[in-house]
PDB file of N, CA and C in Angstrom:
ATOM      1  N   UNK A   1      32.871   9.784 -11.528  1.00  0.00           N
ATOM      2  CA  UNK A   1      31.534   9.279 -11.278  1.00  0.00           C
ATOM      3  C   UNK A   1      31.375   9.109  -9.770  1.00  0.00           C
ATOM      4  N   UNK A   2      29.961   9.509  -9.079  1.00  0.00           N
ATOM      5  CA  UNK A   2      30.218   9.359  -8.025  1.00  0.00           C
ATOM      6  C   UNK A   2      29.931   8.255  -7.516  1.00  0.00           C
ATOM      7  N   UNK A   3      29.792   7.694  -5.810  1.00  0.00           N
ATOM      8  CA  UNK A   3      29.455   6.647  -5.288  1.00  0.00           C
ATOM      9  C   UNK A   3      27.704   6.576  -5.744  1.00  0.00           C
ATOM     10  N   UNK A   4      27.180   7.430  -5.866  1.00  0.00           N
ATOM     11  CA  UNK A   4      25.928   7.173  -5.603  1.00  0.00           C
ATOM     12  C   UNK A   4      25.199   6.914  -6.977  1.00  0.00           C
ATOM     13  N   UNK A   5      26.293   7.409  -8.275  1.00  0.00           N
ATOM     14  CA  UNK A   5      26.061   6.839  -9.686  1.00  0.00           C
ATOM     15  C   UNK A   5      26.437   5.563 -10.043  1.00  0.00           C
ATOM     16  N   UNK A   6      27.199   4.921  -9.142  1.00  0.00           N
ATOM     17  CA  UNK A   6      27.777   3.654  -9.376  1.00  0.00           C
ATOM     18  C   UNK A   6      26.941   2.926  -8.681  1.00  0.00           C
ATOM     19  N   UNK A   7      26.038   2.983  -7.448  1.00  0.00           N
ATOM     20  CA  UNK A   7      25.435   2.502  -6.735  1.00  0.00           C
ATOM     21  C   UNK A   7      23.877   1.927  -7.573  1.00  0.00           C
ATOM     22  N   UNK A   8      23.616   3.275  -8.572  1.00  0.00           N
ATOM     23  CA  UNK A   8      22.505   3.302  -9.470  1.00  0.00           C
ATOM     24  C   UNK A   8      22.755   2.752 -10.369  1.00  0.00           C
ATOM     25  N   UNK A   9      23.982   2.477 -10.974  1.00  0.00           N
ATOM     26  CA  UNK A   9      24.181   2.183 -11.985  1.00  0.00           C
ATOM     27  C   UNK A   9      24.078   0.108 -12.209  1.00  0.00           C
ATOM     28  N   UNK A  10      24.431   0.060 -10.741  1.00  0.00           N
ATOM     29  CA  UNK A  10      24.605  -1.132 -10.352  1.00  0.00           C
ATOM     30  C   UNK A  10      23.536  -2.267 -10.026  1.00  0.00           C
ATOM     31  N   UNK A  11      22.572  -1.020  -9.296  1.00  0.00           N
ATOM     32  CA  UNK A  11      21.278  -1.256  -9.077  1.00  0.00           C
ATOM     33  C   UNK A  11      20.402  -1.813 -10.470  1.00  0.00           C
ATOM     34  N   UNK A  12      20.362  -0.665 -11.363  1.00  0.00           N
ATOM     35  CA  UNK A  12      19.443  -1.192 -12.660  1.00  0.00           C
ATOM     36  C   UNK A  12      19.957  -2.175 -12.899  1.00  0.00           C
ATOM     37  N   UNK A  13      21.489  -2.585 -13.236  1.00  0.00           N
ATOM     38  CA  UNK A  13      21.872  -3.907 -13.684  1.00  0.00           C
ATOM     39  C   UNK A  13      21.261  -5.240 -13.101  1.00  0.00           C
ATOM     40  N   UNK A  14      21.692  -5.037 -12.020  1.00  0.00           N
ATOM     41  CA  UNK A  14      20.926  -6.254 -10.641  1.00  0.00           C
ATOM     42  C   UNK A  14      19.671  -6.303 -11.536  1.00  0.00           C
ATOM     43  N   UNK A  15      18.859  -5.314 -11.308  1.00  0.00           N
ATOM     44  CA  UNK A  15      17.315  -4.910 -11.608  1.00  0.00           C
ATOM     45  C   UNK A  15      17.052  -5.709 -12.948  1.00  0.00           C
ATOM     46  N   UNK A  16      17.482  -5.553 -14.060  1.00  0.00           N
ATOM     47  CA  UNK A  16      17.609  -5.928 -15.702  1.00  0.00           C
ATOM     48  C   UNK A  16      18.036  -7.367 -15.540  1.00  0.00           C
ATOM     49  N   UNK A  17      19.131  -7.786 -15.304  1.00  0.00           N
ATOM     50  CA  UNK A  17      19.213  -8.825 -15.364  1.00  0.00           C
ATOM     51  C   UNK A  17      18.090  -9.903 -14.634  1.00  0.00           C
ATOM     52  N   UNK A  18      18.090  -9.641 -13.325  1.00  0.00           N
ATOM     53  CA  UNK A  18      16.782 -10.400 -12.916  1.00  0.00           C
ATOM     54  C   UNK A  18      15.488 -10.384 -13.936  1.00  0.00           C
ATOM     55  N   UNK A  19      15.055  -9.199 -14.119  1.00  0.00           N
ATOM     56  CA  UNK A  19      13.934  -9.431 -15.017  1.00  0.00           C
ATOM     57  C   UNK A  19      14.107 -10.542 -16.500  1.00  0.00           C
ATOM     58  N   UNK A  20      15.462 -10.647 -17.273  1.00  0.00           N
ATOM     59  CA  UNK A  20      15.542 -11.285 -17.977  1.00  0.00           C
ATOM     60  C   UNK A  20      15.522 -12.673 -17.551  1.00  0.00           C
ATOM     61  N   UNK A  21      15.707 -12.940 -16.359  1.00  0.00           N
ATOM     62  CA  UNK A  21      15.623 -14.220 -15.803  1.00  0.00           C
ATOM     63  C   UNK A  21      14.685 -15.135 -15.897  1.00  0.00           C
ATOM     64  N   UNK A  22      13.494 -14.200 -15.814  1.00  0.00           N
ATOM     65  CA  UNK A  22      11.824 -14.391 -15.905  1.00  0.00           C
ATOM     66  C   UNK A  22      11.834 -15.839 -17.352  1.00  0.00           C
ATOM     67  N   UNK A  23      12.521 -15.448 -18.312  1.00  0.00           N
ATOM     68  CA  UNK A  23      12.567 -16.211 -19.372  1.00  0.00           C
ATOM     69  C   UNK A  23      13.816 -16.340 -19.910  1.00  0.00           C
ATOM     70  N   UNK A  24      14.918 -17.185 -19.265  1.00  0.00           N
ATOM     71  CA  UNK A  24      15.963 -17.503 -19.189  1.00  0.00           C
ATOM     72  C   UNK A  24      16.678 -17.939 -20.715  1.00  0.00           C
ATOM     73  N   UNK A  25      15.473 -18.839 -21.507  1.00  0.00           N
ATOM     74  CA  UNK A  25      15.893 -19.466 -22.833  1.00  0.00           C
ATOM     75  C   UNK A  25      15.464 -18.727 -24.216  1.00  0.00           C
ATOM     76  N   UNK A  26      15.092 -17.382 -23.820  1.00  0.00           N
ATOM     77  CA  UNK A  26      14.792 -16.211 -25.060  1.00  0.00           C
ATOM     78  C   UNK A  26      16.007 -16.147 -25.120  1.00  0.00           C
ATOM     79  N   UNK A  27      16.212 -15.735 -26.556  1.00  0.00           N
ATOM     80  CA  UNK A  27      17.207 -15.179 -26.946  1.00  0.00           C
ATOM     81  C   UNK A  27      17.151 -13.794 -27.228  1.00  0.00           C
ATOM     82  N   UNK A  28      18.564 -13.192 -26.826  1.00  0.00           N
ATOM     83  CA  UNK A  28      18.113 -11.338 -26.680  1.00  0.00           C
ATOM     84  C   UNK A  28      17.643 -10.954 -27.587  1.00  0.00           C
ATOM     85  N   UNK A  29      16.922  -9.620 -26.807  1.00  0.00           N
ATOM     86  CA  UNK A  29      16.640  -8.752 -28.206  1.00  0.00           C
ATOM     87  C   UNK A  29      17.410  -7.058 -27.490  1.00  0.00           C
ATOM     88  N   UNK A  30      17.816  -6.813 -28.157  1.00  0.00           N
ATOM     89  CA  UNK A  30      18.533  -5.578 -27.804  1.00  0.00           C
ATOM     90  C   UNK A  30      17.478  -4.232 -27.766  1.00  0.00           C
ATOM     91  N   UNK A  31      16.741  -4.427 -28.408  1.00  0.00           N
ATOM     92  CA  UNK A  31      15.631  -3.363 -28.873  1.00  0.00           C
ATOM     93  C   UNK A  31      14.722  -3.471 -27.635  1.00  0.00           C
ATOM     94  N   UNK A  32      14.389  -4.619 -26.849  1.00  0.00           N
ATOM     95  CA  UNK A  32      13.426  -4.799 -25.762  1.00  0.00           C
ATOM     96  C   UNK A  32      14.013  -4.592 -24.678  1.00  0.00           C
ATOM     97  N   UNK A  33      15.376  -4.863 -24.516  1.00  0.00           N
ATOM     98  CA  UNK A  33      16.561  -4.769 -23.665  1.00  0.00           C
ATOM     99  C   UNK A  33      16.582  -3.340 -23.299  1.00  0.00           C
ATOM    100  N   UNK A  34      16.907  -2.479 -24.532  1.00  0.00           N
ATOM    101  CA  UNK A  34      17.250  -0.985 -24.022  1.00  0.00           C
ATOM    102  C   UNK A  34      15.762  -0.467 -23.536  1.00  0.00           C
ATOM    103  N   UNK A  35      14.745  -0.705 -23.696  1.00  0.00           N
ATOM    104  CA  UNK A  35      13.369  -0.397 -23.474  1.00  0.00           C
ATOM    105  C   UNK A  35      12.897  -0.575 -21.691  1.00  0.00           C
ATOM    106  N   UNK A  36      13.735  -1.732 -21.685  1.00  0.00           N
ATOM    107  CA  UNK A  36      13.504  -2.145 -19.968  1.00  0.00           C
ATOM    108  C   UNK A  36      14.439  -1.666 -19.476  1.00  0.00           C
ATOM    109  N   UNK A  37      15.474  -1.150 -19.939  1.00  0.00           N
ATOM    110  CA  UNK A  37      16.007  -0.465 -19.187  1.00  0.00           C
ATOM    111  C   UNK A  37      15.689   0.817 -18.871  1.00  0.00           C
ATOM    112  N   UNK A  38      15.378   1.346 -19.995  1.00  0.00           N
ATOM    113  CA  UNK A  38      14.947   2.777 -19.338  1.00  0.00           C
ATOM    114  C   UNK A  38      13.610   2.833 -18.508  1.00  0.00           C
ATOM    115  N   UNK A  39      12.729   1.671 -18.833  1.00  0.00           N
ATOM    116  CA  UNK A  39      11.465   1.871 -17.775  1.00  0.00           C
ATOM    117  C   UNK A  39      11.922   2.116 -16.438  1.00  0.00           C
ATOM    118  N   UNK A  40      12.980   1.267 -16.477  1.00  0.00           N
ATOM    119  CA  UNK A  40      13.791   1.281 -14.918  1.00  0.00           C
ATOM    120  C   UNK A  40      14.384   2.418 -14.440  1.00  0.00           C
ATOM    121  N   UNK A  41      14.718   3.075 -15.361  1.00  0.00           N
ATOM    122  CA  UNK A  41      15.265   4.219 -15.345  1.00  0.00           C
ATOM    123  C   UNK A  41      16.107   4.779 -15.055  1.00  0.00           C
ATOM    124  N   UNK A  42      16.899   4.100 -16.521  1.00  0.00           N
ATOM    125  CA  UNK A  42      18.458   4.212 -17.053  1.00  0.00           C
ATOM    126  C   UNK A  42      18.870   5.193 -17.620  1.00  0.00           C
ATOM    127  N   UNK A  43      19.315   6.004 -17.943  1.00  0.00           N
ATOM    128  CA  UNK A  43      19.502   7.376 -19.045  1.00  0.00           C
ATOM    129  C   UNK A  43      20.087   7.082 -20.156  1.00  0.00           C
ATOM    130  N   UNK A  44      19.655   7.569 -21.205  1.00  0.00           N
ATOM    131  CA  UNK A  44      19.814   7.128 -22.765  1.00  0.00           C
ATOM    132  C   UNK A  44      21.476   6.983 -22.882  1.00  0.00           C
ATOM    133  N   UNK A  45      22.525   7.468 -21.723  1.00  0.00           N
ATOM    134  CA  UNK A  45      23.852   7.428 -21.709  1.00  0.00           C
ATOM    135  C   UNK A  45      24.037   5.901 -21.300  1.00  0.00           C
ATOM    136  N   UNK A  46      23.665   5.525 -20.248  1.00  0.00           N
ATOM    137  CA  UNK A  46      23.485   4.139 -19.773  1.00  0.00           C
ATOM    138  C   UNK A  46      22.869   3.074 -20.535  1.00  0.00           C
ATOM    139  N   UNK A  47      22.178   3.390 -21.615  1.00  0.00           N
ATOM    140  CA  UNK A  47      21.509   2.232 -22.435  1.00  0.00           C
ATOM    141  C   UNK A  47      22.458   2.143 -23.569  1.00  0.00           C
ATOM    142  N   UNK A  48      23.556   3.228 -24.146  1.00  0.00           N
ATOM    143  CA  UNK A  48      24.241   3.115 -24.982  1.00  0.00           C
ATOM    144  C   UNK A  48      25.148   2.028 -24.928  1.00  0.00           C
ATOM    145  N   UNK A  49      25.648   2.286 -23.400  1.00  0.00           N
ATOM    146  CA  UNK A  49      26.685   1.588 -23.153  1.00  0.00           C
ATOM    147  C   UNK A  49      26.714  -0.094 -22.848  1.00  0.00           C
ATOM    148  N   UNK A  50      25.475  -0.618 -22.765  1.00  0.00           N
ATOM    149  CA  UNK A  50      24.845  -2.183 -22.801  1.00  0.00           C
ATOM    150  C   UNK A  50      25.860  -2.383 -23.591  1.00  0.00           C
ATOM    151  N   UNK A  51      26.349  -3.686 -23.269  1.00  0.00           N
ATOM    152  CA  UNK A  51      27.158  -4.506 -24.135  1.00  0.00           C
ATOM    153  C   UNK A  51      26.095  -5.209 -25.150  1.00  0.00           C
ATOM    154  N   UNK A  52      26.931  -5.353 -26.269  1.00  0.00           N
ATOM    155  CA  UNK A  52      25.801  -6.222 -27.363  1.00  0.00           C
ATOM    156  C   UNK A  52      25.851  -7.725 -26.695  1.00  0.00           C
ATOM    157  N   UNK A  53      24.716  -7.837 -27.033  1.00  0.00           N
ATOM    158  CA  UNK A  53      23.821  -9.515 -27.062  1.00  0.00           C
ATOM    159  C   UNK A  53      23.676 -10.484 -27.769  1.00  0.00           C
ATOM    160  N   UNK A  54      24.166 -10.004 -28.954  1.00  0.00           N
ATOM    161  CA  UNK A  54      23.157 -10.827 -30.025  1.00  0.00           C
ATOM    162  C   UNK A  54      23.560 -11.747 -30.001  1.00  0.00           C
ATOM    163  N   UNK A  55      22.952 -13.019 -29.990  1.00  0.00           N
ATOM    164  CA  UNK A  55      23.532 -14.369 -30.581  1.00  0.00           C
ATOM    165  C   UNK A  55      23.795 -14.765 -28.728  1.00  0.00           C
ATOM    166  N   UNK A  56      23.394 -14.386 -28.271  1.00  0.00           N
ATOM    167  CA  UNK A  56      23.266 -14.742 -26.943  1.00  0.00           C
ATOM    168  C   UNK A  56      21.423 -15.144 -26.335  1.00  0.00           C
ATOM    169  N   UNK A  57      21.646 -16.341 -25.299  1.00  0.00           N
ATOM    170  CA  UNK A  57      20.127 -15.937 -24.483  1.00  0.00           C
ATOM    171  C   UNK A  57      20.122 -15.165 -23.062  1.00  0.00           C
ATOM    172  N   UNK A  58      18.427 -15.034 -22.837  1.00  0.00           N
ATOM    173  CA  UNK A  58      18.536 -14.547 -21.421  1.00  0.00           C
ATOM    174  C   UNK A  58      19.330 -14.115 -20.485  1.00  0.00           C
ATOM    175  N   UNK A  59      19.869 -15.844 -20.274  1.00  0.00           N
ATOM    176  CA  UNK A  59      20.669 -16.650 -18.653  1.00  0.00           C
ATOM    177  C   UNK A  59      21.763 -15.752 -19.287  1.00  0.00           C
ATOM    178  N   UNK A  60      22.585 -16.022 -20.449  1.00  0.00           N
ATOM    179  CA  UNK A  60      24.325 -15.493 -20.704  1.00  0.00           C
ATOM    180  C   UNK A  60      24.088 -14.274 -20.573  1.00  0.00           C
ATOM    181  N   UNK A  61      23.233 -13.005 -20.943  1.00  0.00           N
ATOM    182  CA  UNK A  61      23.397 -12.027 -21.055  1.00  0.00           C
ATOM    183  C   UNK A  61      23.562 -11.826 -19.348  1.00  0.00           C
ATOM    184  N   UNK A  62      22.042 -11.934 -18.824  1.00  0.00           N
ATOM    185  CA  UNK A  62      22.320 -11.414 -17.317  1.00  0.00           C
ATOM    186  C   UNK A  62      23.135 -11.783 -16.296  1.00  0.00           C
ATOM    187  N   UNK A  63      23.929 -13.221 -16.812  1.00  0.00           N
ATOM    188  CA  UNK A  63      25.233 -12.906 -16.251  1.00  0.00           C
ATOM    189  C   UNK A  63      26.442 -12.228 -16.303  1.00  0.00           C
ATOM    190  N   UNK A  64      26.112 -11.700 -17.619  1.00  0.00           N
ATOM    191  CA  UNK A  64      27.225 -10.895 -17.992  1.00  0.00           C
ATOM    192  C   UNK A  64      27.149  -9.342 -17.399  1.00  0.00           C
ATOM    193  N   UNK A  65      25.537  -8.947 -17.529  1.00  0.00           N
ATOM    194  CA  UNK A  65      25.258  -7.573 -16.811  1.00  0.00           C
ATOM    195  C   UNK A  65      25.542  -7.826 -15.307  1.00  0.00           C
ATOM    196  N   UNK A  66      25.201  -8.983 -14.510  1.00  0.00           N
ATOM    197  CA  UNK A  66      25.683  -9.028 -13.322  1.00  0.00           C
ATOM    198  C   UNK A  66      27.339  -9.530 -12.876  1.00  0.00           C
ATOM    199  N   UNK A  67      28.475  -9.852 -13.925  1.00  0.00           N
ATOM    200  CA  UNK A  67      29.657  -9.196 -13.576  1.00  0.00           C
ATOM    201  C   UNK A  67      29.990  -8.011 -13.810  1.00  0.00           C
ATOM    202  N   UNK A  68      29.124  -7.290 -14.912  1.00  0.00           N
ATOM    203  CA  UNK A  68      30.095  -5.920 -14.841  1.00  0.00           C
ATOM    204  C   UNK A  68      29.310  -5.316 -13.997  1.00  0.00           C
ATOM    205  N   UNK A  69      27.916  -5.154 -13.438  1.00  0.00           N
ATOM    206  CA  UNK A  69      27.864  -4.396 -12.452  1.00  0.00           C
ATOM    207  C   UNK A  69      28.534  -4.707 -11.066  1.00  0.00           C
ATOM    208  N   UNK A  70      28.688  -6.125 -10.682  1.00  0.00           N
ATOM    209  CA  UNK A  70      29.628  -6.362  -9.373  1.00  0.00           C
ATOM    210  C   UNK A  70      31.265  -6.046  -9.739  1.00  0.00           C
ATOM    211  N   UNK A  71      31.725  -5.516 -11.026  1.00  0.00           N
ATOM    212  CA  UNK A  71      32.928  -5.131 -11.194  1.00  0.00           C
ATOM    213  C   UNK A  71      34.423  -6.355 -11.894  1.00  0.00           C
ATOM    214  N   UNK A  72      33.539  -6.995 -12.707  1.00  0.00           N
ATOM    215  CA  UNK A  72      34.147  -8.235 -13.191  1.00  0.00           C
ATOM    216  C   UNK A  72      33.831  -7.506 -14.400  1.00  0.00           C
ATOM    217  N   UNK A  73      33.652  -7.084 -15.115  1.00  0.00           N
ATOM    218  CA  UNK A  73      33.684  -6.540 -16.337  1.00  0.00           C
ATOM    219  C   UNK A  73      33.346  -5.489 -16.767  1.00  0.00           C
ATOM    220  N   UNK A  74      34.201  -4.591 -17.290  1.00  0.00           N
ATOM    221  CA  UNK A  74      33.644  -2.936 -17.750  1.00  0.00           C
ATOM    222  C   UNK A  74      32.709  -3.426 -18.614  1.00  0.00           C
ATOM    223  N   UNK A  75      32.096  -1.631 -19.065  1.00  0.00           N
ATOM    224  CA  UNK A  75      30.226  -1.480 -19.768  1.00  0.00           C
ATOM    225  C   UNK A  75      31.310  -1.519 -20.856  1.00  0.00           C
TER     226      UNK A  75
END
């Protein structure tokens, strides 16, 4: 993978998680999740790989997308 796919890859995460921030005490929905991601414009390879949510809110998920994109946790 190159630098500049990891850079993107890293980016949407940043990107996704902030937006879930907006409403911190929803609880996920995976179905709205993969949807914002691709608006952002993720490739259907990159939305596969989202870790599941469920039974999680907002705040836990996008911290979790923002360690594995800073490299604290594989997809």
């Amino acid at each position: 993978m190159s630098q500049r796919t990891r850079t993107s890859i890293r980016s949407l995460l940043h990107t996704l998680a902030s937006f879930l921030l907006l409403q911190p005490a929803r609880p996920v929905d995976m179905g709205r999740i993969g949807v914002r991601f691709r608006m952002l414009g993720a490739v259907p390879v990159w939305i596969a790989l989202l870790p599941d949510g469920t039974g999680s809110t907002h705040r836990e998920y996008a911290a979790r997308l923002y360690r594995i994109a800073d490299g604290g946790e594989g997809l």
